[in-house]
Protein backbone atom coordinates (compact mmCIF):
# COMPACT_ATOMS: atom_id res chain seq x y z
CA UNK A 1 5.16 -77.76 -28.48
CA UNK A 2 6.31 -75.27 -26.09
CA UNK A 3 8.53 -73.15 -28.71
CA UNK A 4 4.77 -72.75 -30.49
CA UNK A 5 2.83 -71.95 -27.02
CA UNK A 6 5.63 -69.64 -26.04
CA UNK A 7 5.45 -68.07 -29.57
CA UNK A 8 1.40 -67.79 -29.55
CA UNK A 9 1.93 -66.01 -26.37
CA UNK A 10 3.94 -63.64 -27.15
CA UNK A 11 1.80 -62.52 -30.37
CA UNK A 12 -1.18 -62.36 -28.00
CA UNK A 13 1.23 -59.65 -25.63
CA UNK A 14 2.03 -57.83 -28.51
CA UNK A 15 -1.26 -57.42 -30.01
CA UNK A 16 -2.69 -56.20 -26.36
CA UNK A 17 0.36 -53.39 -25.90
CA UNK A 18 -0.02 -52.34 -29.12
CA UNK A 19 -3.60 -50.79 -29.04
CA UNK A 20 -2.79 -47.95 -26.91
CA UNK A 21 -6.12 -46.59 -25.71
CA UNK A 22 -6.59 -42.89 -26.52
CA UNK A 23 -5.80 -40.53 -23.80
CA UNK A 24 -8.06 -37.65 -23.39
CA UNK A 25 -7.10 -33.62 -24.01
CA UNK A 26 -6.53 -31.79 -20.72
CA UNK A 27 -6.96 -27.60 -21.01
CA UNK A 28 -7.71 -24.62 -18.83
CA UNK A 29 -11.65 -23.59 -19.87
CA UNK A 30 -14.19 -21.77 -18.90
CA UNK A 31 -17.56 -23.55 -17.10
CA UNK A 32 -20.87 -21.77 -17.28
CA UNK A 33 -24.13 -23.19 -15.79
CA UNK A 34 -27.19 -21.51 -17.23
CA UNK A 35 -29.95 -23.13 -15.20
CA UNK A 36 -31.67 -26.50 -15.13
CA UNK A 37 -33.38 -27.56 -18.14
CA UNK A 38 -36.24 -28.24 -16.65
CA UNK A 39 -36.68 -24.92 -16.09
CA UNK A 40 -36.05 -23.88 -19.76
CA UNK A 41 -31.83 -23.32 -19.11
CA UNK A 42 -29.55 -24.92 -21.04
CA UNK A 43 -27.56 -26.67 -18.42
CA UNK A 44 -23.50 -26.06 -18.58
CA UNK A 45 -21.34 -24.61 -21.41
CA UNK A 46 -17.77 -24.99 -21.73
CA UNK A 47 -15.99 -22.23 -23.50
CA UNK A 48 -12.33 -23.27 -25.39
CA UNK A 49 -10.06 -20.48 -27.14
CA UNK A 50 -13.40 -18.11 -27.51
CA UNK A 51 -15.18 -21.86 -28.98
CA UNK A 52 -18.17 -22.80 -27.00
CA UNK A 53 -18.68 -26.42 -26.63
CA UNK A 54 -22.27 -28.46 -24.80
CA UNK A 55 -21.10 -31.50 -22.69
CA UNK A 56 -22.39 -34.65 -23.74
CA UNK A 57 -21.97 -35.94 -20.05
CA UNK A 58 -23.07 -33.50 -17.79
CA UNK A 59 -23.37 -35.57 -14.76
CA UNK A 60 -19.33 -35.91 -14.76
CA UNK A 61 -19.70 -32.13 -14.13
CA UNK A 62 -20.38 -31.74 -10.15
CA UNK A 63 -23.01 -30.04 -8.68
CA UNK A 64 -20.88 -27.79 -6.91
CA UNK A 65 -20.25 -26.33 -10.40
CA UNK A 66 -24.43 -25.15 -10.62
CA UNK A 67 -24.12 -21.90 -9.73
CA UNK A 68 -24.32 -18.03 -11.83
CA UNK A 69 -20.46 -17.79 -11.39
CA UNK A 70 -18.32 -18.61 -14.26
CA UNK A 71 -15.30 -21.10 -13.24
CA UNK A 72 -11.84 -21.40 -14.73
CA UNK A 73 -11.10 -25.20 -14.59
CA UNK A 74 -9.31 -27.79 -15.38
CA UNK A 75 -10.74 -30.07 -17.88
CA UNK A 76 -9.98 -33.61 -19.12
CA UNK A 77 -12.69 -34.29 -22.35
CA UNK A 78 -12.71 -35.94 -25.87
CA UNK A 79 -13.20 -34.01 -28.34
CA UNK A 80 -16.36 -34.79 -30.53
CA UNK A 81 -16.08 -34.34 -34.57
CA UNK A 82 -19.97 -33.64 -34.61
CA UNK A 83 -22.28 -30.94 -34.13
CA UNK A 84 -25.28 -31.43 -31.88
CA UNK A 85 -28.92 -29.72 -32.83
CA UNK A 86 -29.86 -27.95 -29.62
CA UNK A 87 -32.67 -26.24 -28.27
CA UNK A 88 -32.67 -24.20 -24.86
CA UNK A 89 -35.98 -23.11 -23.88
CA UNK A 90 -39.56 -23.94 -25.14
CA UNK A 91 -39.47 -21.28 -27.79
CA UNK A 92 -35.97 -21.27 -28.45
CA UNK A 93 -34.35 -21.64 -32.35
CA UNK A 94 -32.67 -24.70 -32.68
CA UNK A 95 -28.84 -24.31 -33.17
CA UNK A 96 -25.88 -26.41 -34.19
CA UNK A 97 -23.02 -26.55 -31.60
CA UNK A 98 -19.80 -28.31 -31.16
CA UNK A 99 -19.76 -31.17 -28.37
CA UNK A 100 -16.98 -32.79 -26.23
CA UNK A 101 -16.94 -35.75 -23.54
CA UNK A 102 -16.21 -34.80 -19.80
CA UNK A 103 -13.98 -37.06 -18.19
CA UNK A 104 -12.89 -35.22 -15.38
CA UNK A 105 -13.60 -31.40 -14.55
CA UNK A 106 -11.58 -29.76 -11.09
């Protein structure tokens, strides 16, 4: 009985350390803020080798960050392998960009 309880156990430890949970992409980027969107802005963009990416999860991004200057930071994100439709502005075109998780911005 214990040879089977030892051996159940030790399946169970292998299946747990062998999902390895994904670690996110760390870069240098650039961090624009381009006004609230309640008053027609288009909150932050994050710019990436001359790509321009939308946050999904701007509230990661601190308010310290809301301001006309453009930042050089440090960000942690995962990537996205979608486009978002995206509309700044009340008479804006729509328009397809790239999108990326904020984990951690410094």
């Amino acid at each position: 009985m214990k040879p089977l309880i030892a051996s159940i156990l030790l399946v169970l430890l292998w299946i747990g350390c062998s999902k390895k949970d994904p670690l996110p992409f760390c870069t240098t980027a650039t961090l624009s803020y381009s006004g609230s969107y309640a008053a027609d802005g288009c909150g932050f963009w994050i710019t990436i080798d001359d790509t321009r990416y939308k946050p999904t999860h701007e509230e990661a991004i601190p308010d310290s960050f809301k301001t006309s200057t453009v930042h050089t930071v440090t960000l942690n994100y995962f990537p996205a392998d979608t486009l978002s439709t995206f509309q700044c502005g009340f008479s804006a075109p729509q328009q397809d960009v790239p999108t990326l998780e904020v984990v951690s911005i410094e």
